[in-house]
N, C-alpha and C. Protein backbone atom coordinates (compact mmCIF):
# COMPACT_ATOMS: atom_id res chain seq x y z
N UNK A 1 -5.98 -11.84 -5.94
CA UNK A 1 -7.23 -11.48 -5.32
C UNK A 1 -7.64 -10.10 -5.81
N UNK A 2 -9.20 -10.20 -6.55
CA UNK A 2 -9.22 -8.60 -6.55
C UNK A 2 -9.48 -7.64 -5.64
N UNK A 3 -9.05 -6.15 -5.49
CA UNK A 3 -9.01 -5.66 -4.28
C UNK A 3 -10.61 -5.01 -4.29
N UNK A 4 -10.44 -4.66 -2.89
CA UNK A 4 -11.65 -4.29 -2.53
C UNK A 4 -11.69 -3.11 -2.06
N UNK A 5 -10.78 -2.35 -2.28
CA UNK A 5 -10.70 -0.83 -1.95
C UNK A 5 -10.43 0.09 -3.26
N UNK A 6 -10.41 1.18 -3.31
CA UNK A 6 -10.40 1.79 -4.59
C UNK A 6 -9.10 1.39 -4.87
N UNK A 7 -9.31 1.24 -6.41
CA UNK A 7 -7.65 0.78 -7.35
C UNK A 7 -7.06 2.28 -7.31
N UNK A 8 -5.54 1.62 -7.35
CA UNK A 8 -4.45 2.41 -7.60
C UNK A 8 -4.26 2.68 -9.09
N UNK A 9 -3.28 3.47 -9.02
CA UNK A 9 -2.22 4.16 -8.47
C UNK A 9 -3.16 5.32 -7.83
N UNK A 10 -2.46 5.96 -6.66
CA UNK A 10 -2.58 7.17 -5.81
C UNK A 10 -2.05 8.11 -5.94
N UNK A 11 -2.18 9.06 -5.93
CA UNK A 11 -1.44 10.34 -5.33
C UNK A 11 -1.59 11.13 -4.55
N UNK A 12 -0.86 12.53 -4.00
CA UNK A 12 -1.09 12.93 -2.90
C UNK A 12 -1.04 14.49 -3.18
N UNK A 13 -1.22 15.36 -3.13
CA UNK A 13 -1.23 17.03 -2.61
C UNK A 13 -2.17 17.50 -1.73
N UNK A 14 -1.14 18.85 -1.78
CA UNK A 14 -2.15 19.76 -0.44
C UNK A 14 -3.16 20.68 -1.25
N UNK A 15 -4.14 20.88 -0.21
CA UNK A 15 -5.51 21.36 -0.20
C UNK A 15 -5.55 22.25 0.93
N UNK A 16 -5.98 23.45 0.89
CA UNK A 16 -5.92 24.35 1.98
C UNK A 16 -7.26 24.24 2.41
N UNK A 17 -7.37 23.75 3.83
CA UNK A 17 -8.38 23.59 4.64
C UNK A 17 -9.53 24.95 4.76
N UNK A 18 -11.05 24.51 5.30
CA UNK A 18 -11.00 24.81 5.17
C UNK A 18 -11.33 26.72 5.76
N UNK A 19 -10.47 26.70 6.88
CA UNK A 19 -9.95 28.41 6.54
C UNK A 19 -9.46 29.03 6.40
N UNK A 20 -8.47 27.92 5.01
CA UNK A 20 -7.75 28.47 4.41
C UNK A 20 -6.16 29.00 4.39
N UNK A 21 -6.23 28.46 5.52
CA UNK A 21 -4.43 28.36 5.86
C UNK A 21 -3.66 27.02 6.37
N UNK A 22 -2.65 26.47 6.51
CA UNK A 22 -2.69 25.22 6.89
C UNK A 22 -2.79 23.94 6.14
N UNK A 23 -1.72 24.23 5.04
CA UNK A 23 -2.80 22.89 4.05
C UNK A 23 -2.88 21.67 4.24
N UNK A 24 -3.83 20.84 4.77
CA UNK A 24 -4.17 19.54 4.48
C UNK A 24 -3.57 18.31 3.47
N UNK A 25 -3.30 17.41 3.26
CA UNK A 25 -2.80 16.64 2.33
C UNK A 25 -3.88 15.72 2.12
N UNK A 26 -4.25 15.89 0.72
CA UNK A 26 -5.06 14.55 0.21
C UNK A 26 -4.54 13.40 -0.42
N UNK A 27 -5.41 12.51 -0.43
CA UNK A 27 -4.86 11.30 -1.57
C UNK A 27 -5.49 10.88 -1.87
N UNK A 28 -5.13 11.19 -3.51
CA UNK A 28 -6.59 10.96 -4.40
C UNK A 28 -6.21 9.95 -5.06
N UNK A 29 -7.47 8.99 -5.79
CA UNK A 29 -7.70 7.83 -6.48
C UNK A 29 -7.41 8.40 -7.97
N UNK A 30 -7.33 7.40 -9.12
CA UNK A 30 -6.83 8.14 -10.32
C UNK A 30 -8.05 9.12 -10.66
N UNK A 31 -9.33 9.48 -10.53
CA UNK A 31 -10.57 9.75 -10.91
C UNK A 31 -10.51 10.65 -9.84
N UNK A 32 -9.26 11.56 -9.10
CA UNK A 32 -9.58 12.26 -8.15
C UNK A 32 -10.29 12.60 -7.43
N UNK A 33 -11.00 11.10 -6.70
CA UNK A 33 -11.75 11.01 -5.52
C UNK A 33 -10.96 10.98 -4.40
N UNK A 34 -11.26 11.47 -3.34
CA UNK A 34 -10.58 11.66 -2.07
C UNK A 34 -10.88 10.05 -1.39
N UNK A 35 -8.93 9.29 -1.14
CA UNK A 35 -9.14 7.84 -0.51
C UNK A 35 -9.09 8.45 0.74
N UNK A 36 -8.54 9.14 0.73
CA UNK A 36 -7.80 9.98 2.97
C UNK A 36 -7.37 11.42 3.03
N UNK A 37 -7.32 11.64 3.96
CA UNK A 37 -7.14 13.07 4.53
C UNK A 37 -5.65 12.91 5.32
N UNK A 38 -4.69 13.27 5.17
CA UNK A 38 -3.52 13.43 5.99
C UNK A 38 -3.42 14.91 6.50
N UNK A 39 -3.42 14.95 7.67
CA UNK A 39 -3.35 16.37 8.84
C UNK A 39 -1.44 16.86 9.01
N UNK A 40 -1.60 17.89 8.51
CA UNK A 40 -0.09 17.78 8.97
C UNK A 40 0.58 17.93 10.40
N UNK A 41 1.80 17.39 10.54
CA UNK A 41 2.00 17.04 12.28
C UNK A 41 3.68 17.19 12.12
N UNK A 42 4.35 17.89 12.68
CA UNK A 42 5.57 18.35 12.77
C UNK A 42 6.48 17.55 11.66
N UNK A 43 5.88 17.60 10.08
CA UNK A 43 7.06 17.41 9.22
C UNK A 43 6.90 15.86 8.45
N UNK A 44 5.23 15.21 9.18
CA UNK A 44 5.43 14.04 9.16
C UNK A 44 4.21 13.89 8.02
N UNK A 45 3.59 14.85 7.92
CA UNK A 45 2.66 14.83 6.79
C UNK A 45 2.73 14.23 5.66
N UNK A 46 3.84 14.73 4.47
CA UNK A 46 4.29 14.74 3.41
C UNK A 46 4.60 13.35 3.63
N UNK A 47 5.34 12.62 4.39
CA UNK A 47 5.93 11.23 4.47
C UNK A 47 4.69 10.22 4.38
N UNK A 48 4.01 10.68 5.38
CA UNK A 48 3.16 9.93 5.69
C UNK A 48 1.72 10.02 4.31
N UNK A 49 1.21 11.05 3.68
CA UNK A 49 0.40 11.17 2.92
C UNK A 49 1.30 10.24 1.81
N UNK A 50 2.46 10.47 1.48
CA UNK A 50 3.41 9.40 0.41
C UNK A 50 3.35 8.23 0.13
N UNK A 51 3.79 7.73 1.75
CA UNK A 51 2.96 6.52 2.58
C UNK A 51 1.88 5.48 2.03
N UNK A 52 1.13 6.38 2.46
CA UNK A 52 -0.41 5.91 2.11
C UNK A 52 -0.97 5.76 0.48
N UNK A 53 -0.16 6.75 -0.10
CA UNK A 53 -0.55 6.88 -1.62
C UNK A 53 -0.03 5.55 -2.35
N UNK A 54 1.53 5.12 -1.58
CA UNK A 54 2.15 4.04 -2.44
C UNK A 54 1.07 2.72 -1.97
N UNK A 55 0.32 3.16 -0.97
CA UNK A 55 0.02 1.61 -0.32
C UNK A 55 -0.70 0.47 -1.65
N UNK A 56 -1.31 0.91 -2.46
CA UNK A 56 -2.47 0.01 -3.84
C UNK A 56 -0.88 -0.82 -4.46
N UNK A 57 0.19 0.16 -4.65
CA UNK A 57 1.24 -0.70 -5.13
C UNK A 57 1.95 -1.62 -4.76
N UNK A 58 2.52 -1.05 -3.25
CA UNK A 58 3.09 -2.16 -2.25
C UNK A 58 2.44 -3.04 -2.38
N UNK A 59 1.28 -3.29 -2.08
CA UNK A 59 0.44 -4.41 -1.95
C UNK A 59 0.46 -5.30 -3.16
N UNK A 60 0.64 -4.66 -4.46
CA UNK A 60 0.71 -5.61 -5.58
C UNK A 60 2.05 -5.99 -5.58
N UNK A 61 3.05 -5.01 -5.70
CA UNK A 61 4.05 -6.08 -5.78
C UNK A 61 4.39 -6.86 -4.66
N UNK A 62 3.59 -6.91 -3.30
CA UNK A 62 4.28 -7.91 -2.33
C UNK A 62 3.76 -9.09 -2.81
N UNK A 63 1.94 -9.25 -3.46
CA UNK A 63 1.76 -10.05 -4.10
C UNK A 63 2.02 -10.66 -5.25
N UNK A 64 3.20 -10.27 -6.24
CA UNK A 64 3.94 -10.39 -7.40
C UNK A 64 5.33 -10.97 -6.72
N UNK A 65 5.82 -10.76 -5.24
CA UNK A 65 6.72 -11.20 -5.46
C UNK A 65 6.57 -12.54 -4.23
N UNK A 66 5.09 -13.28 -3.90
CA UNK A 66 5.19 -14.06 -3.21
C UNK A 66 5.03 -15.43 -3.92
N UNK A 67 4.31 -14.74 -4.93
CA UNK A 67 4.00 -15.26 -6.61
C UNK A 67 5.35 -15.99 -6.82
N UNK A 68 6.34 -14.49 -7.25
CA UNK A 68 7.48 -15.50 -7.81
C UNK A 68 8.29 -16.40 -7.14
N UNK A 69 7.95 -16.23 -5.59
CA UNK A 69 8.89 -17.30 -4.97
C UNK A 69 7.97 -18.84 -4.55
N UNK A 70 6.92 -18.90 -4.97
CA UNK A 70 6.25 -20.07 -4.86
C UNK A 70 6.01 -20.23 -6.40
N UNK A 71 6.91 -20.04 -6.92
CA UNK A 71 7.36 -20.49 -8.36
C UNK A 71 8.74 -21.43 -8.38
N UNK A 72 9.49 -20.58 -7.55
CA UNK A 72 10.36 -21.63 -7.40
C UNK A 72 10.61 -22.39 -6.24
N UNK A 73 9.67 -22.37 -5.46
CA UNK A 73 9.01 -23.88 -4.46
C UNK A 73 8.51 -24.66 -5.42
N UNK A 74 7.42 -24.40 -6.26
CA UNK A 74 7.15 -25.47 -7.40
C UNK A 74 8.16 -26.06 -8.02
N UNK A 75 9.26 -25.05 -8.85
CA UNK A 75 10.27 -26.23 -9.57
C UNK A 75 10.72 -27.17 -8.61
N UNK A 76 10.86 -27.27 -7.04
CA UNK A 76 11.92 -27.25 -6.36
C UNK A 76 13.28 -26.81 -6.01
N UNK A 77 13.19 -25.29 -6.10
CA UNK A 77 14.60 -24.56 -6.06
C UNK A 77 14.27 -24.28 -4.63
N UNK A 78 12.95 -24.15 -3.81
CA UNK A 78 13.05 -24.17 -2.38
C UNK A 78 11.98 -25.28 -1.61
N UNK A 79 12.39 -25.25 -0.37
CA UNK A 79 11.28 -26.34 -0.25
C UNK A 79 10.13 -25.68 0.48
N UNK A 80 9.46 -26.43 1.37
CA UNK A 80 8.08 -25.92 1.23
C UNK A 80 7.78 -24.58 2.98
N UNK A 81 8.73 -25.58 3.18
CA UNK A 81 9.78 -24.73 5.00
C UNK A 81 10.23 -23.17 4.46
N UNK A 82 11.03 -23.62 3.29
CA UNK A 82 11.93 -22.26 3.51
C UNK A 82 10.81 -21.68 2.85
N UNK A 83 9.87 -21.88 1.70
CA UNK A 83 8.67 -20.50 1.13
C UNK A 83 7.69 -20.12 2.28
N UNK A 84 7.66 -21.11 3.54
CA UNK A 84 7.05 -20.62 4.76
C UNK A 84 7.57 -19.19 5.26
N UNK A 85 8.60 -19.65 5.67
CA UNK A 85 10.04 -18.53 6.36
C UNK A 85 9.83 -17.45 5.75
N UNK A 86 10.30 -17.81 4.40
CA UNK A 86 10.92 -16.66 3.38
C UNK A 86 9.00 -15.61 2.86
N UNK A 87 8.48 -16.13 2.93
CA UNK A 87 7.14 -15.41 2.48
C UNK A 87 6.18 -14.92 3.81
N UNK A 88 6.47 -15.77 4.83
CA UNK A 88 5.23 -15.58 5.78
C UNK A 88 4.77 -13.92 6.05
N UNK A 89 5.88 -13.42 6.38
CA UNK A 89 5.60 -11.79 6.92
C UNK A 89 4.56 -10.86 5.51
N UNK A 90 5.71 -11.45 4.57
CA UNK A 90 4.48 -10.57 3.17
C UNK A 90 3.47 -10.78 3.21
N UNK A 91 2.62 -12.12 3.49
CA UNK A 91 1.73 -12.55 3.47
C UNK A 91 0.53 -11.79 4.52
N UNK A 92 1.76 -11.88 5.64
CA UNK A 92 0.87 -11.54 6.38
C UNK A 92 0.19 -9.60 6.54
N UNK A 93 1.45 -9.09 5.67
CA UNK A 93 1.13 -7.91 5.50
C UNK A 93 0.29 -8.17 4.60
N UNK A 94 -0.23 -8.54 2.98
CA UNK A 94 -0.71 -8.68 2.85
C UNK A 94 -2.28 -8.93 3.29
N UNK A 95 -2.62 -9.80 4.35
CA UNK A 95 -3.97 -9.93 4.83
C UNK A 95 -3.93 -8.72 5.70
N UNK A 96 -3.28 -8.02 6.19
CA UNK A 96 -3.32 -6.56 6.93
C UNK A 96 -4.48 -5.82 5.96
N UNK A 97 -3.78 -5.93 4.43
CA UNK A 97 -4.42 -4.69 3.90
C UNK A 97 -5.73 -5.09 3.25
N UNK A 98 -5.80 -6.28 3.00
CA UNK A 98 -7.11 -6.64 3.05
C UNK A 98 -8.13 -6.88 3.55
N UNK A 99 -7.53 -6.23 4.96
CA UNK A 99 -8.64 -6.53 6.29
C UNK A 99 -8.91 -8.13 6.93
N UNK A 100 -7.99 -8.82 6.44
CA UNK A 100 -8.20 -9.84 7.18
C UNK A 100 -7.51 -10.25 8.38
């Protein structure tokens, strides 16, 4: 599916707000447009701006790897139960980030 939010890859640094003390964490698109603003909050900033930056990737490879296991539901190396089981949650993270 193509995405509908700015493409990845992300990254993240601080930006000193602005009056100038306190720095802010951004996360910028490759074309260093601002995707979010992360506020820092007792230590959880840095994690969390990280977070958010990996999210364009997570999302591809959860979709690369739901791919490869309804590859091998096709040969029949699983059946159609266990690619339920075994995929549902990705999936469903998946439609998380696509807003569905």
């Amino acid at each position: 599916m193509d995405a509908k939010h700015t493409p990845g890859p992300w990254t993240f640094g601080e930006m000193l707000n602005g009056q100038g003390r306190i720095p802010d964490l951004n996360v910028y698109a490759a074309d260093d447009m601002i995707v979010a603003r992360v506020f820092p909050s007792e230590g959880e900033g840095n994690p969390n701006a990280a977070l958010i930056a990996a999210a364009p990737e997570l999302k591809d490879e959860l979709i690369n790897l739901v791919n490869t296991i309804r590859e091998l539901k096709n040969i029949g190396r699983i059946t159609d139960g266990e690619f339920v089981n075994i995929t549902q949650p990705a999936q469903m993270i998946i439609a998380k980030a696509e807003g569905r």
